[in-house]
C-alpha atoms as a PDB file:
ATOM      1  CA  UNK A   1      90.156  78.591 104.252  1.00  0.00           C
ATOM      2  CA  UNK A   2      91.989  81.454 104.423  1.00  0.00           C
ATOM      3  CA  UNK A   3      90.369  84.708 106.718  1.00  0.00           C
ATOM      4  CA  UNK A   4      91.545  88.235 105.532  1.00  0.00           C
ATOM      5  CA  UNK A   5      91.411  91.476 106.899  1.00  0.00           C
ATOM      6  CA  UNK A   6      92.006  94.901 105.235  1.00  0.00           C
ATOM      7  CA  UNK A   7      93.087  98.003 107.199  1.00  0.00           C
ATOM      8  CA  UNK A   8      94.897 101.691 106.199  1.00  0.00           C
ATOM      9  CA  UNK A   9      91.688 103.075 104.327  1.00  0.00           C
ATOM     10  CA  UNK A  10      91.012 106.895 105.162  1.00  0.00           C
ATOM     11  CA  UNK A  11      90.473 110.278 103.931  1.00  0.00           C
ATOM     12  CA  UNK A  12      92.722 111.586 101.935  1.00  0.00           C
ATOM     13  CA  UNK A  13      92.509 114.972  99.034  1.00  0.00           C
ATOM     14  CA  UNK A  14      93.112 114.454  95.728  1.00  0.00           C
ATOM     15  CA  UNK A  15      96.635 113.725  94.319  1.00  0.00           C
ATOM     16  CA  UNK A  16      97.631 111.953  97.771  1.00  0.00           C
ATOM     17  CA  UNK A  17      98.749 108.283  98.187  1.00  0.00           C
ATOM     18  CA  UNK A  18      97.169 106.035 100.428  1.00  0.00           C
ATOM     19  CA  UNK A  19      98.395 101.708 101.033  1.00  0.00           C
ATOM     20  CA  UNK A  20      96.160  99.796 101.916  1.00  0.00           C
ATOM     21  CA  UNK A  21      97.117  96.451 103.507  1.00  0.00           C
ATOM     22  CA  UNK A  22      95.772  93.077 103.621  1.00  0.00           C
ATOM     23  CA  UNK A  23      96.622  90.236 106.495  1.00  0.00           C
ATOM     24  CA  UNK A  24      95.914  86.520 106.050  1.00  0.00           C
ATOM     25  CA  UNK A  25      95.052  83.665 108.441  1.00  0.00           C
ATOM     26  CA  UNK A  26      94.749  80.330 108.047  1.00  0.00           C
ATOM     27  CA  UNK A  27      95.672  77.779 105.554  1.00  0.00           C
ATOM     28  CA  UNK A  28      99.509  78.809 103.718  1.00  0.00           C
ATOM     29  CA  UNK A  29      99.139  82.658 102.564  1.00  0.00           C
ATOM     30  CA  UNK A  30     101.491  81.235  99.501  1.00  0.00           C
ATOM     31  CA  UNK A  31      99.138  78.995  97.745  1.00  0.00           C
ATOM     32  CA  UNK A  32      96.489  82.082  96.861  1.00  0.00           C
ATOM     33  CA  UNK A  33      96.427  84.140  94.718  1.00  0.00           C
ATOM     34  CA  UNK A  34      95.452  87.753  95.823  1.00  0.00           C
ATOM     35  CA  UNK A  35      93.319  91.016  94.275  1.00  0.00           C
ATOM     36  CA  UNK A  36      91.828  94.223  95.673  1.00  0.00           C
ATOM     37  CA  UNK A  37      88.677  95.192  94.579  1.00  0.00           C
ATOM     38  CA  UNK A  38      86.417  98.092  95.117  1.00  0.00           C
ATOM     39  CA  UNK A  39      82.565  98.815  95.310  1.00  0.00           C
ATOM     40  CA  UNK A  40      80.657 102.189  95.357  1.00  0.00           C
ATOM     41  CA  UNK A  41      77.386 102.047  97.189  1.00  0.00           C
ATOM     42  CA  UNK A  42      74.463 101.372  94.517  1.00  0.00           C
ATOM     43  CA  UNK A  43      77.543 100.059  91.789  1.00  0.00           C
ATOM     44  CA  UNK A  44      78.944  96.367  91.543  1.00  0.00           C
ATOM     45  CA  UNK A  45      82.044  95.423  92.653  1.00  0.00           C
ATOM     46  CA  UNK A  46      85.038  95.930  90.134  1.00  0.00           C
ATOM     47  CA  UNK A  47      88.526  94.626  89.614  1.00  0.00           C
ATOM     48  CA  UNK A  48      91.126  96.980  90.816  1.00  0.00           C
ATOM     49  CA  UNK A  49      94.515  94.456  91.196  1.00  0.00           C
ATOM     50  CA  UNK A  50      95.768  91.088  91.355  1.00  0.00           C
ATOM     51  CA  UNK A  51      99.024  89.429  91.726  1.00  0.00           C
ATOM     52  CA  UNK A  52      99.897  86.015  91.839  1.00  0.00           C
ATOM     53  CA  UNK A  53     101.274  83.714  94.097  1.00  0.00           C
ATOM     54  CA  UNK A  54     105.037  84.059  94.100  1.00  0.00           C
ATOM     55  CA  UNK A  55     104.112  87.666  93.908  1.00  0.00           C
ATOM     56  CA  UNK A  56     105.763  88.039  90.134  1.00  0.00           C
ATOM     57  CA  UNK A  57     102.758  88.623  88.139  1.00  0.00           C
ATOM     58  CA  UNK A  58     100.584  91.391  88.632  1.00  0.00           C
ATOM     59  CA  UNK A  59      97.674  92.859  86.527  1.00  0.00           C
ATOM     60  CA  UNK A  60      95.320  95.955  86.985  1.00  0.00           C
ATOM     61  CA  UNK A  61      92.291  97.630  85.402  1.00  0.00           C
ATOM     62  CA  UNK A  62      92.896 100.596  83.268  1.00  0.00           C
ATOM     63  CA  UNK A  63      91.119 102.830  85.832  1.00  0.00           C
ATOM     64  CA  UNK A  64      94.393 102.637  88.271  1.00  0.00           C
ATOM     65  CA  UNK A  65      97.283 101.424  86.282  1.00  0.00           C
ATOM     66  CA  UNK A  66     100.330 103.600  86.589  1.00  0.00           C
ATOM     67  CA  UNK A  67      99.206 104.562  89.751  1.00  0.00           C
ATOM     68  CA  UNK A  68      97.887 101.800  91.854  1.00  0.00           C
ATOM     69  CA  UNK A  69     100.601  99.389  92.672  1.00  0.00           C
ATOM     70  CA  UNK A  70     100.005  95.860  94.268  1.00  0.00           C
ATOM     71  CA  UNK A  71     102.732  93.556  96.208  1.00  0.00           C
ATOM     72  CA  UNK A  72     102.427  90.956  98.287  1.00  0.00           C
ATOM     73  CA  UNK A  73     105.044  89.800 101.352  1.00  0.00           C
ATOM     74  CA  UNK A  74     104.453  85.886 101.816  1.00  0.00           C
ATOM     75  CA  UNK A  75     106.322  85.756 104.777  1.00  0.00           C
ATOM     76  CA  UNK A  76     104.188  88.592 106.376  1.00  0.00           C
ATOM     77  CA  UNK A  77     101.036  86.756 104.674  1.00  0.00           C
ATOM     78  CA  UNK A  78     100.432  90.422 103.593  1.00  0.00           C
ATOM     79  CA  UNK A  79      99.339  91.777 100.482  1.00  0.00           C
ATOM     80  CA  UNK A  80      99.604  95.351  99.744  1.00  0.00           C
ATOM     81  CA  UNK A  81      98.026  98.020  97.820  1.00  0.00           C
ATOM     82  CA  UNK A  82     100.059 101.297  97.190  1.00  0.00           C
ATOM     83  CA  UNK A  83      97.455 103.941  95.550  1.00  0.00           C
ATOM     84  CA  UNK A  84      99.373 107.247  94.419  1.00  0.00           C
ATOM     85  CA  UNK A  85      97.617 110.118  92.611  1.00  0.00           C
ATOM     86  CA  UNK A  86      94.093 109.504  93.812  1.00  0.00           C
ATOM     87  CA  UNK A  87      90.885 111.059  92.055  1.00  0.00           C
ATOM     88  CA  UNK A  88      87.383 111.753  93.590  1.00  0.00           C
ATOM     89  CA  UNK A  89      86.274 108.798  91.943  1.00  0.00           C
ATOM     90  CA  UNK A  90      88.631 106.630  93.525  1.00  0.00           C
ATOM     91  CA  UNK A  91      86.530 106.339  96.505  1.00  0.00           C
ATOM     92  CA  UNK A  92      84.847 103.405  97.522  1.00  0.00           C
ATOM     93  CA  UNK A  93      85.085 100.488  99.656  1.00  0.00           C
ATOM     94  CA  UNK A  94      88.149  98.491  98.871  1.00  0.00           C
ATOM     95  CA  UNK A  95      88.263  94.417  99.360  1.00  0.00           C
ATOM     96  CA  UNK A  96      90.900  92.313  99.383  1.00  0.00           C
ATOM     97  CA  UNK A  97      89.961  88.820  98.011  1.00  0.00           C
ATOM     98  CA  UNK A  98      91.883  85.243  97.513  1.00  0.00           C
ATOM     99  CA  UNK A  99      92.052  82.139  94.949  1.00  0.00           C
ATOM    100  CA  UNK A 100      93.841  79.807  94.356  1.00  0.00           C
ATOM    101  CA  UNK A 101      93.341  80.651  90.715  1.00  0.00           C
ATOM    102  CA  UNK A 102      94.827  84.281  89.734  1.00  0.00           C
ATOM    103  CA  UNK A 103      92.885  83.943  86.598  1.00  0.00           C
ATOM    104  CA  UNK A 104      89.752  83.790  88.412  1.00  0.00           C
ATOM    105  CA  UNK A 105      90.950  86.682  90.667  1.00  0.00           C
ATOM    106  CA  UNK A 106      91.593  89.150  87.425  1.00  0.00           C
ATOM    107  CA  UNK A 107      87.977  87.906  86.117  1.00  0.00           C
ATOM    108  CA  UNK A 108      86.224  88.717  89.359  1.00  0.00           C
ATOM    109  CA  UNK A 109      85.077  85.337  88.892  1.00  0.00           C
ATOM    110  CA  UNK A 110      82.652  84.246  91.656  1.00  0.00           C
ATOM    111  CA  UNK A 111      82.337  82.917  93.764  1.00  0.00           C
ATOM    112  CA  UNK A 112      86.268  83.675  95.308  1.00  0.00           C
ATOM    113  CA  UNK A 113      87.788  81.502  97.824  1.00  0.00           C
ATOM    114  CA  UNK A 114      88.021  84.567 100.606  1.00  0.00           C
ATOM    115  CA  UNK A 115      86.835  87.885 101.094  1.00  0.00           C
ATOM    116  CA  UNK A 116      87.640  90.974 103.661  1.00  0.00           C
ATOM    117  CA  UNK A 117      85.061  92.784 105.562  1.00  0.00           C
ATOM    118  CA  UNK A 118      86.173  96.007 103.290  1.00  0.00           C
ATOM    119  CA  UNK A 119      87.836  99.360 104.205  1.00  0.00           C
ATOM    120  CA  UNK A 120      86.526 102.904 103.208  1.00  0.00           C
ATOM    121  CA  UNK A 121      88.836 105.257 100.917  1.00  0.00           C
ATOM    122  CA  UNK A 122      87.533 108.732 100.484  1.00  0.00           C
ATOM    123  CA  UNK A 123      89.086 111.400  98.250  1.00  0.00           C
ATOM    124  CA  UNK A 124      87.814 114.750  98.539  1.00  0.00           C
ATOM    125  CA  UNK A 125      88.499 117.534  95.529  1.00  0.00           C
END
């Protein structure tokens, strides 16, 4: 199984950009699937971004698109998520999560192969 970590959350004010990154260990990086997902404290967990294994597909919820952007570096076993134009609501804990399956990734489909502990984004107004 593979083990993920997230790091590169922060503070930032609205309008800024903040990536977030995503490092793999374990079995081959290049057979998952990857997505980023995001929780507020008291809400459930939503889809924010997936792409797929060779790193050419790539889907996001209408809450980000045109200004999240996800990518993935297989020889890094990285996956990357660019956010640009951020918004108070925006801010949450963001996960990184892996499948072999990207449908099940896009559905939030549990339960998912691999999870990261999380990282904080805050954006202040």
């Amino acid at each position: 199984q593979v083990q993920l970590v997230e790091s590169g959350g922060g503070s930032v004010q609205a309008g800024g950009s903040l990536s977030l990154s995503c490092a793999a260990s374990g079995r081959t990086f290049s057979s998952y699937s990857m997505g980023w997902f995001r929780q507020v404290q008291g809400k459930e967990r939503e889809f924010v971004a997936a792409v797929g294994k060779s790193g050419i597909s790539t889907y996001y919820s209408d809450s980000v698109k045109g200004r999240f952007f996800i990518s993935r570096d297989n020889a890094k076993h990285t996956v990357y998520l660019q956010m640009n134009s951020l918004k108070p609501e925006d801010t949450a804990v963001y996960y990184c999560a892996a499948d072999p399956s990207l449908s099940s990734v896009v559905g939030g489909r549990s339960p998912l192969d691999a999870w990261g502990q999380g990282t904080l984004v805050t954006v202040s107004s």
